[in-house]
Protein backbone atom coordinates (compact mmCIF):
# COMPACT_ATOMS: atom_id res chain seq x y z
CA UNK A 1 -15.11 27.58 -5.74
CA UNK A 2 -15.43 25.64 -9.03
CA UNK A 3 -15.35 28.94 -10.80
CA UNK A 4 -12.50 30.67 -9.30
CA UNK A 5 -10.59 27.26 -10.29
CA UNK A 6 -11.48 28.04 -13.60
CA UNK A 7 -10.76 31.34 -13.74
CA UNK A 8 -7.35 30.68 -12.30
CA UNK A 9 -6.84 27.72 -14.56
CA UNK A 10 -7.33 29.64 -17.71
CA UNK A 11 -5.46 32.66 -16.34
CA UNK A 12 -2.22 30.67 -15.95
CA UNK A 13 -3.03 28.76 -19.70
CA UNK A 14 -2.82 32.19 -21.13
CA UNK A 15 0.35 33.28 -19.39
CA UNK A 16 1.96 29.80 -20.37
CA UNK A 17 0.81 30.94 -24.09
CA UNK A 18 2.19 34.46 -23.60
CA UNK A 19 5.51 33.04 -22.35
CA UNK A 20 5.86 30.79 -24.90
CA UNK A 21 5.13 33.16 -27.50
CA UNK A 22 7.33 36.13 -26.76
CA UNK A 23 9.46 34.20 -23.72
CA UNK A 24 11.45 36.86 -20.85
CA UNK A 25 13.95 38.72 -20.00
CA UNK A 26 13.81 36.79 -16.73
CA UNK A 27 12.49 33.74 -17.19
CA UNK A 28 13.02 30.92 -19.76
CA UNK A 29 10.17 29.80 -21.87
CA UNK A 30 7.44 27.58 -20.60
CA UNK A 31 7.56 24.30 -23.35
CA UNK A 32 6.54 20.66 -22.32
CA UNK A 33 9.26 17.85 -22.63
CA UNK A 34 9.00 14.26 -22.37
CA UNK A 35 9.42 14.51 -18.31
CA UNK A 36 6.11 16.83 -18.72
CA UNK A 37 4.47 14.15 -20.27
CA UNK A 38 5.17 11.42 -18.22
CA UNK A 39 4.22 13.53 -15.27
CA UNK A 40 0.95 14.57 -17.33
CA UNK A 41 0.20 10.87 -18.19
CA UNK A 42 0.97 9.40 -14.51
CA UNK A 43 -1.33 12.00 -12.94
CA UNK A 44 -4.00 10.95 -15.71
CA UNK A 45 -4.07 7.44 -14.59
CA UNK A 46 -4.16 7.82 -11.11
CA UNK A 47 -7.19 10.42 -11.89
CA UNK A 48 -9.28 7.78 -13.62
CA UNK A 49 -8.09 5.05 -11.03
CA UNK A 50 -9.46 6.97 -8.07
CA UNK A 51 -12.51 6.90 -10.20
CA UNK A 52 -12.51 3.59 -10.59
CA UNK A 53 -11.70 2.68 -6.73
CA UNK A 54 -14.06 5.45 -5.48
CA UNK A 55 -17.00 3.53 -6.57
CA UNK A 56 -15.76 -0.08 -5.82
CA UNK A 57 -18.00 -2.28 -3.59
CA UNK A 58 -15.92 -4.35 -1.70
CA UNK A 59 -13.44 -2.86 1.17
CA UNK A 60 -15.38 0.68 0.39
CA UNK A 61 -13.38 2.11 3.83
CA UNK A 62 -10.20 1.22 1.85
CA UNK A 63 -11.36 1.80 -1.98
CA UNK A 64 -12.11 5.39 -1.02
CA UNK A 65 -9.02 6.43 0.74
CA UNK A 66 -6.79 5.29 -1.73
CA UNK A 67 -8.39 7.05 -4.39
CA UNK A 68 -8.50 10.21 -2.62
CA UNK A 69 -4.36 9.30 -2.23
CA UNK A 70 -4.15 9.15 -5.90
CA UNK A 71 -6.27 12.16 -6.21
CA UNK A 72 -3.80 14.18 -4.21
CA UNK A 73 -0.67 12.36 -6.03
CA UNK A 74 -2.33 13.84 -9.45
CA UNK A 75 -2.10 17.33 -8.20
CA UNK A 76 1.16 17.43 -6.74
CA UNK A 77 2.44 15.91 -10.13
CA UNK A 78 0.33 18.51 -11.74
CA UNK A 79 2.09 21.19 -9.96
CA UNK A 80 5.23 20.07 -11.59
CA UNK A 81 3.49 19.71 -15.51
CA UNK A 82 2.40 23.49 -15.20
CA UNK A 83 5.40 25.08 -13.80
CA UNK A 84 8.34 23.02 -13.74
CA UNK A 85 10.22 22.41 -16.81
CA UNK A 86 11.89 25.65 -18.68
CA UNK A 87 11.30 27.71 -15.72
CA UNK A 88 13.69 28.68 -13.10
CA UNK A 89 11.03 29.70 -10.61
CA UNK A 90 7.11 28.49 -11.39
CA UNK A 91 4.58 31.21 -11.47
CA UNK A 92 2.61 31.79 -8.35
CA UNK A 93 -0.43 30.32 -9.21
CA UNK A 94 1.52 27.40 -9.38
CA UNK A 95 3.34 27.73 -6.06
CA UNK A 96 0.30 28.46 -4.27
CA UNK A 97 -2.27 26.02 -5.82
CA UNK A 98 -4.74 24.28 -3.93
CA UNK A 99 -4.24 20.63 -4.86
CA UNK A 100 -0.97 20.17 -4.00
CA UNK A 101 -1.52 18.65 -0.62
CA UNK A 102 1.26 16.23 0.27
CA UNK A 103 0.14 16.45 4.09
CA UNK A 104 -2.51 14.56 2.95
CA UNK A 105 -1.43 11.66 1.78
CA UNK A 106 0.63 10.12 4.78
CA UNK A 107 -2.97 9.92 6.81
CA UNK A 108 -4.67 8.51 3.64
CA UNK A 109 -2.11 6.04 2.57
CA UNK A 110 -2.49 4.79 6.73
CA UNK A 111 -6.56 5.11 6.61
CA UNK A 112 -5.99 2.58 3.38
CA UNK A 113 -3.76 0.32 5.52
CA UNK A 114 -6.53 0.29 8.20
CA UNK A 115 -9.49 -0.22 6.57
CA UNK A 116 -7.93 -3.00 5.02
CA UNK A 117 -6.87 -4.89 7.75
CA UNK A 118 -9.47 -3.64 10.44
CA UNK A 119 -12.55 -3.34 7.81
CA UNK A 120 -12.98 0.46 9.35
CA UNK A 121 -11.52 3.77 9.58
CA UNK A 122 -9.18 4.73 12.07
CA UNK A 123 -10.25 5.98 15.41
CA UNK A 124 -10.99 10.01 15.01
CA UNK A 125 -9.72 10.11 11.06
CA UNK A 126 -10.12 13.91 10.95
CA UNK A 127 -7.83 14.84 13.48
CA UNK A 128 -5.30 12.99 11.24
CA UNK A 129 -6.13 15.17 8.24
CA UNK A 130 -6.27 18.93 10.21
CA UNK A 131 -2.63 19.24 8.83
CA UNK A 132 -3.48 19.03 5.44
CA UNK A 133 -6.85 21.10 5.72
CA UNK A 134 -4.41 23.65 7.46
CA UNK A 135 -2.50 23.51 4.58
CA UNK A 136 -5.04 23.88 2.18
CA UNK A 137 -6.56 26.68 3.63
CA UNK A 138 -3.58 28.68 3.68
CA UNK A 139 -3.18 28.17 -0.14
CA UNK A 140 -6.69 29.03 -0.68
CA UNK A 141 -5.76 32.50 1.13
CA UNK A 142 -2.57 33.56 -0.83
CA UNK A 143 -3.93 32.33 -4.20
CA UNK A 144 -6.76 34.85 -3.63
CA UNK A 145 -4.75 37.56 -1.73
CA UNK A 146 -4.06 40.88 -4.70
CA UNK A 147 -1.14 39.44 -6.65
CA UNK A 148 1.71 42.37 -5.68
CA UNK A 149 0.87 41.75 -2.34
CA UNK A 150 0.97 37.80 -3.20
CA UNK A 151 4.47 38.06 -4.59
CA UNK A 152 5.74 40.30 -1.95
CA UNK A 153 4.84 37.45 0.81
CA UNK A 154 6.30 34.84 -1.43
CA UNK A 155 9.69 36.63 -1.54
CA UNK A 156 9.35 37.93 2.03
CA UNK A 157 7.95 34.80 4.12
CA UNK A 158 6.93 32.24 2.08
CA UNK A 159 9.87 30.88 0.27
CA UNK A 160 12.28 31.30 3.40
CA UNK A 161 10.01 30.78 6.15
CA UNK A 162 6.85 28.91 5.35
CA UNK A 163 7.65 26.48 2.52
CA UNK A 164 10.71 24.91 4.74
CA UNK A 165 8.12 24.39 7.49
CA UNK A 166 5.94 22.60 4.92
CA UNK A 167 8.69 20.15 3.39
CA UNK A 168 9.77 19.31 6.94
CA UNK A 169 5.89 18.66 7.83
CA UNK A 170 5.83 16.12 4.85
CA UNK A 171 8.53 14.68 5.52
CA UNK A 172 7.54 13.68 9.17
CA UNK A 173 4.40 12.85 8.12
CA UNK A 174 4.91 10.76 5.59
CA UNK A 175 7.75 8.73 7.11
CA UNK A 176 5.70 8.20 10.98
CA UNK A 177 2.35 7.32 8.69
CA UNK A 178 4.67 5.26 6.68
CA UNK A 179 6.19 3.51 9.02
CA UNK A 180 2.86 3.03 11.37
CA UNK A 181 1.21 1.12 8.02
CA UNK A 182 4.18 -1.41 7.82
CA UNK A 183 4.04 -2.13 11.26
CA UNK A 184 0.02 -2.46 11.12
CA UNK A 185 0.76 -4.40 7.80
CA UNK A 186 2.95 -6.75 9.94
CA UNK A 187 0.83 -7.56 12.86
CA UNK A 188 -2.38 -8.08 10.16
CA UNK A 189 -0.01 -10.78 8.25
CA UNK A 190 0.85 -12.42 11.62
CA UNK A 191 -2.89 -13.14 12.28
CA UNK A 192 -3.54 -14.18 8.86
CA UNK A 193 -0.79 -17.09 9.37
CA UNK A 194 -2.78 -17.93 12.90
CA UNK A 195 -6.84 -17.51 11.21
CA UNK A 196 -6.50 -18.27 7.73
CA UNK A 197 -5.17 -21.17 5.98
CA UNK A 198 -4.62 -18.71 2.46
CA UNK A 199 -3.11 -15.97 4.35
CA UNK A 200 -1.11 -15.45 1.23
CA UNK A 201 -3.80 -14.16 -0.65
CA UNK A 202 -4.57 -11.03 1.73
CA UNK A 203 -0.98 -10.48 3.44
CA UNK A 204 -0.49 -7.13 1.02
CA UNK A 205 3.33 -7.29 0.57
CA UNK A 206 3.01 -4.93 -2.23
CA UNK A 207 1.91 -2.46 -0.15
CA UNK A 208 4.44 -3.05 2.40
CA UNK A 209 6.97 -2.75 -0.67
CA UNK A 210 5.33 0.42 -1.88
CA UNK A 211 5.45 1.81 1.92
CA UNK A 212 9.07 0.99 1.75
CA UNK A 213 9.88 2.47 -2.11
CA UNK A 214 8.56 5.78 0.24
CA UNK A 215 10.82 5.83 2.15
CA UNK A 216 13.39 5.58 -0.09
CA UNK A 217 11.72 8.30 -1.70
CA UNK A 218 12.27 10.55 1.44
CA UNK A 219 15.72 9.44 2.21
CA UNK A 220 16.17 11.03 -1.48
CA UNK A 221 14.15 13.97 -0.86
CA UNK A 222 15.75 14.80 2.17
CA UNK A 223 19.25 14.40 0.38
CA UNK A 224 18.06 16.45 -2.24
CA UNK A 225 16.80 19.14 0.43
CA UNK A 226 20.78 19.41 2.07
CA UNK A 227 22.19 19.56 -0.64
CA UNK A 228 20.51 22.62 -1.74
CA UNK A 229 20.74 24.18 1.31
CA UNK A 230 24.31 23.62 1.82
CA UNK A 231 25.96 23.35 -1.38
CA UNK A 232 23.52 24.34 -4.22
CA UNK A 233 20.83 23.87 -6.56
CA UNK A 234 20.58 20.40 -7.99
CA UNK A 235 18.33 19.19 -10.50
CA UNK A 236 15.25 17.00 -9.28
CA UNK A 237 13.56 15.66 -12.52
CA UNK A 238 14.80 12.16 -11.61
CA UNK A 239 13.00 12.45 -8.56
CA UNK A 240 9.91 13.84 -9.49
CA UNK A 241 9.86 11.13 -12.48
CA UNK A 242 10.57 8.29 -9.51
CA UNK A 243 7.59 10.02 -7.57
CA UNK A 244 5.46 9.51 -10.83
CA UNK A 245 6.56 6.06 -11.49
CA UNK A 246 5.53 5.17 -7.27
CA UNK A 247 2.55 6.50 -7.55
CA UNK A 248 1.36 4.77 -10.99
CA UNK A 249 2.75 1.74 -9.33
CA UNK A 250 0.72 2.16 -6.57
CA UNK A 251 -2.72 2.37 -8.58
CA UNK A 252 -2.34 0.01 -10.74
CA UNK A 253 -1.48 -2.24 -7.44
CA UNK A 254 -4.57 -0.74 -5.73
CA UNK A 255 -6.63 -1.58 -9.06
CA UNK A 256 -5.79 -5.43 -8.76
CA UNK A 257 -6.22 -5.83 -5.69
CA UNK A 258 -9.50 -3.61 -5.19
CA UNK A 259 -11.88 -6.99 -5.96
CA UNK A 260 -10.65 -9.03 -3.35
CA UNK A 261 -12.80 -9.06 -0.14
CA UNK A 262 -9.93 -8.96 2.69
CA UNK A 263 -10.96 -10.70 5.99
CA UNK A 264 -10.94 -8.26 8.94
CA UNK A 265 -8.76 -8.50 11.95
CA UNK A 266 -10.13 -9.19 15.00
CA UNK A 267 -7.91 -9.90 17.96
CA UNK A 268 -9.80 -12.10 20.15
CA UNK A 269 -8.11 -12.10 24.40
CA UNK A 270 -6.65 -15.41 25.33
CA UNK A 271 -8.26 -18.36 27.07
CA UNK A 272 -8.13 -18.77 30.39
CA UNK A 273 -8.26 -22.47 30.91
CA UNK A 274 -5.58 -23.89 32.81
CA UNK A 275 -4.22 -26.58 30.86
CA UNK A 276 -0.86 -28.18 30.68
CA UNK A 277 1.47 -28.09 27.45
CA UNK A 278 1.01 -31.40 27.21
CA UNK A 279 -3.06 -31.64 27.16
CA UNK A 280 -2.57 -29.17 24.63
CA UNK A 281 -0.37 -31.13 22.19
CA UNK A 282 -2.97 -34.41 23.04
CA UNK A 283 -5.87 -32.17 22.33
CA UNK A 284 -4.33 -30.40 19.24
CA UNK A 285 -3.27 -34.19 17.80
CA UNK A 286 -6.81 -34.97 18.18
CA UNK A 287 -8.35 -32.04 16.27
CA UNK A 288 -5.59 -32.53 13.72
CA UNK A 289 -6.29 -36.32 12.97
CA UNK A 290 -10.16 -35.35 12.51
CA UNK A 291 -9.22 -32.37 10.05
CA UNK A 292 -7.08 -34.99 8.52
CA UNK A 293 -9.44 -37.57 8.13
CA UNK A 294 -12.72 -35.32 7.24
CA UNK A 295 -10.41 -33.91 4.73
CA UNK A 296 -11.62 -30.23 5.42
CA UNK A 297 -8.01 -29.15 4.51
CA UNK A 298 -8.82 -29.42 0.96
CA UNK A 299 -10.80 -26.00 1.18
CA UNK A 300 -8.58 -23.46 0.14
CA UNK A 301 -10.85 -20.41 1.99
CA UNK A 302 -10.49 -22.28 5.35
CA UNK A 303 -10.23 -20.40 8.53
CA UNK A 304 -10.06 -20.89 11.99
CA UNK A 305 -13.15 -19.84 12.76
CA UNK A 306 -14.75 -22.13 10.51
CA UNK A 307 -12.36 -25.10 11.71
CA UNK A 308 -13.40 -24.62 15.21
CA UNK A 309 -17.29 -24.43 14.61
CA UNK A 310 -16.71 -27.86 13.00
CA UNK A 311 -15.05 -29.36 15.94
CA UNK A 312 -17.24 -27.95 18.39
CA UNK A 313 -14.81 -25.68 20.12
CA UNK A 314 -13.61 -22.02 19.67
CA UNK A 315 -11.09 -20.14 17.96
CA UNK A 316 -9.11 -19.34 21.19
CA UNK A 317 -9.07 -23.32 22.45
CA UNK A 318 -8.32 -24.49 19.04
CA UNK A 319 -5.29 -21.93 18.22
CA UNK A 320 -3.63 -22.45 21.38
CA UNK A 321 -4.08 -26.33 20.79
CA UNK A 322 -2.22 -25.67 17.31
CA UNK A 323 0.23 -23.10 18.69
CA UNK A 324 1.01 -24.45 21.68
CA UNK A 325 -0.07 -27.78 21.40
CA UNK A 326 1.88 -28.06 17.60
CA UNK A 327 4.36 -25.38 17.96
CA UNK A 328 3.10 -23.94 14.77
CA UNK A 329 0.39 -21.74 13.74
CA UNK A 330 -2.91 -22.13 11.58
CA UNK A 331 -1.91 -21.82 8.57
CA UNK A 332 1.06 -24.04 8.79
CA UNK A 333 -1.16 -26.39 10.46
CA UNK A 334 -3.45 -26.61 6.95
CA UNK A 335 -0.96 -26.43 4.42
CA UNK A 336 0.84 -28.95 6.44
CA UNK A 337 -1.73 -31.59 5.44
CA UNK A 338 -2.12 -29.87 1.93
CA UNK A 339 1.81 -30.66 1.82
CA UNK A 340 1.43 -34.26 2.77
CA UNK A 341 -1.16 -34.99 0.18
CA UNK A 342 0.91 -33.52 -2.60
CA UNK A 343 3.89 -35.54 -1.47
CA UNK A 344 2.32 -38.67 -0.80
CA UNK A 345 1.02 -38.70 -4.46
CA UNK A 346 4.54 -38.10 -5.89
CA UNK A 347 5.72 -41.10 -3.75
CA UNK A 348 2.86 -43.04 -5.30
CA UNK A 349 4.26 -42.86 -8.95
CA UNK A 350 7.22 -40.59 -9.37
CA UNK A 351 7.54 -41.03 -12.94
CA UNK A 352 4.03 -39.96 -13.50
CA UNK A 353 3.76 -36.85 -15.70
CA UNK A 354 1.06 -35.41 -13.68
CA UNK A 355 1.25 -31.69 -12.97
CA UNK A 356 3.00 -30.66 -9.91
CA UNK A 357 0.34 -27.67 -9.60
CA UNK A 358 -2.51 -29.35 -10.35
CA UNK A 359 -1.95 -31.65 -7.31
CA UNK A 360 -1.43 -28.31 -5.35
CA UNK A 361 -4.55 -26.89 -6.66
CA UNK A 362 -6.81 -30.65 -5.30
CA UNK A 363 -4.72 -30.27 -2.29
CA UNK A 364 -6.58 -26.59 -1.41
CA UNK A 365 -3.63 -24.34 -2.57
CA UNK A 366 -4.51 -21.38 -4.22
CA UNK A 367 -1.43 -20.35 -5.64
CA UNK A 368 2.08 -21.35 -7.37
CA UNK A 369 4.02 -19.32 -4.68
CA UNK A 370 2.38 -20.84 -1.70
CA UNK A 371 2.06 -24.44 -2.58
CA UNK A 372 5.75 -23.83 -3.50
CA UNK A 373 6.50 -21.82 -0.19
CA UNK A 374 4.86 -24.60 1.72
CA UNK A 375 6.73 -27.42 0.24
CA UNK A 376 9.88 -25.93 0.80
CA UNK A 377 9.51 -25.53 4.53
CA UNK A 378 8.46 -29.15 5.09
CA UNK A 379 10.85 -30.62 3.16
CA UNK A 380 13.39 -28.52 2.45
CA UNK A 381 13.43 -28.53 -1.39
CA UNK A 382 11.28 -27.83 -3.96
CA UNK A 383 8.81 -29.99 -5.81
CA UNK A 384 9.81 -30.86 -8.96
CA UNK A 385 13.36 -31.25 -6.93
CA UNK A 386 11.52 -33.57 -4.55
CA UNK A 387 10.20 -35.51 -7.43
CA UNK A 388 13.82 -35.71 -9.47
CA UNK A 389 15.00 -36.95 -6.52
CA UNK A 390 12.47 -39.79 -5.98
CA UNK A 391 12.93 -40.52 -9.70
CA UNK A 392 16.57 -41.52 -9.11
């Protein structure tokens, strides 16, 4: 396999070479632009990122799908560096080449999603990726099929028959993958805010943002796609160069973010004590005043689990004390405290020139935008307005 690659690699290099030597009746000359290279250089980075993320030891479910996702992002760009600009229609080496698998990144972009949140694959993975090995087998087949007999199926099936089917397969997949990941995105941020008093750190709203800048990118595609069949040709470097720019965005995002352990979503059932509303709130006063007063809000890593092991209860009894009990969940119920501390030392001495975020950081806040997040939905206002406001 690694051989006929190479053999087909170098036999489109030396028709590029011919082309641009002695160009066609036909066909315009094959030259590389600046689009080209932007294309080239994207699909370089995301090759050495999925490098990078392939061999990462922490969240190694996660590390490894999303480099395979760049991996397949490289070669559809790649498609588009060998055969796209000064040609009106791409040779068919490039038409038919193996690594341009867009099926497969919907179900890897998901798998990412999920091993993330649920520290595993999903539930049969490979069933998820048959369209894509589907696809790549058929590839495989007319890449090595005689070329006249290779041309004559592109002209006869391929371009009017198969390649729509394909486009409308991507475009289903990626959208229902897509939109499955922000949904699985949301529910994982909704039990951060109920275990984890620095939910912030793990709730992954760039990837819900790059899941949405996907969509956008279909909505555009799919414009694109009517418009050509319906009105005419239109040109699609934009979109190809926004597809570059996503994708770049979304390993360099994956890069950051690949050393952070994320905590793993486990949805625990509900108690089944019988207790009123009101033995809750008593009960969920009580565990708060000890918190308070043992000053175990100060950690900024603490969790509910941990919490309740320190009380002597369990997570269930002590979240439905704080959510039912409180009327607010667990991580509102930390920085709640955090938020007291800060404010109470402003009161203090509001003159005082101490930092506003170093107070945050003794206070067990991890981070500007939380402490400031925080502040805001206690009191309303900001900090440093809370503290010009005290000063006069």
């Amino acid at each position: 396999m690694v051989s006929w690659f190479g053999v087909s690699l170098r036999k489109l290099i030396v028709q590029a070479r011919l082309t641009r030597a002695f160009g066609s009746a036909q066909e315009k000359p094959l030259t590389l632009d600046w689009r080209s290279a932007i294309l080239l250089a994207c699909g370089l980075q995301n090759v050495l990122l999925a490098m990078g993320l392939w061999s990462t030891a922490l969240n190694q479910h996660a590390g490894r799908r999303i480099a395979l996702a760049l991996a397949v992002l490289a070669g559809i760009t790649s498609v588009h560096v060998l055969g796209w600009t000064g040609r009106v229609e791409p040779p068919a080496e490039v038409v038919f080449f193996p690594l341009n698998l867009p099926l497969a990144l919907g179900p890897l972009l998901y798998g990412y999603v999920h091993a993330l949140a649920r520290g595993e694959p999903p539930r049969r993975e490979r069933l998820h990726y048959a369209p894509a090995a589907a696809q790549f087998g058929y590839l495989c087949a007319a890449l090595l099929t005689p070329e006249p007999a290779r041309l004559a199926w592109r002209e006869a099936v391929h371009d009017d028959v198969v390649k729509p089917l394909i486009e409308a397969a991507v475009l289903l997949s990626l959208s229902g993958y897509a939109v499955a990941g922000l949904r699985l995105l949301a529910r994982y941020r909704a039990w951060l805010q109920a275990a984890r008093s620095d939910a912030d750190r793990y709730a992954s709203r760039w990837m819900a943002s790059v899941l949405a800048a996907l969509l956008a990118i279909l909505a555009a595609l799919t414009a694109v796609r009517i418009h050509t069949w319906y009105i005419g040709e239109i040109e699609t470097g934009p979109l190809q160069l926004w597809l570059a720019a996503w994708s770049a965005w979304l390993g360099v995002e994956a890069w950051r973010h690949s050393g952070r352990a994320f905590p793993v979503m486990n949805l625990e059932p509900p108690t089944s004590a019988a207790a009123s509303a009101d033995d809750w709130a008593v009960q969920g006063a009580r565990w708060r005043e000890t918190t308070q007063a043992a000053g175990w809000w100060r950690e900024p890593d603490l969790t509910l689990s941990e919490l309740s092991r320190r009380l002597g209860t369990n997570t269930a009894y002590l979240s439905r004390a704080v959510n039912e009990g409180l009327g607010m969940n667990f991580n509102t119920f930390v920085n709640g405290m955090r938020v007291e501390e800060v404010a109470r030392q402003v009161r203090a001495d509001p003159r005082s020139a101490c930092d506003l975020m170093g107070m945050a950081l003794d206070a067990g806040f991890s981070s500007k935008a939380t402490f400031n997040r925080a502040f805001r939905a206690v009191y309303d206002m900001s900090p440093s307005e809370f503290r010009r406001r005290l000063k006069s």
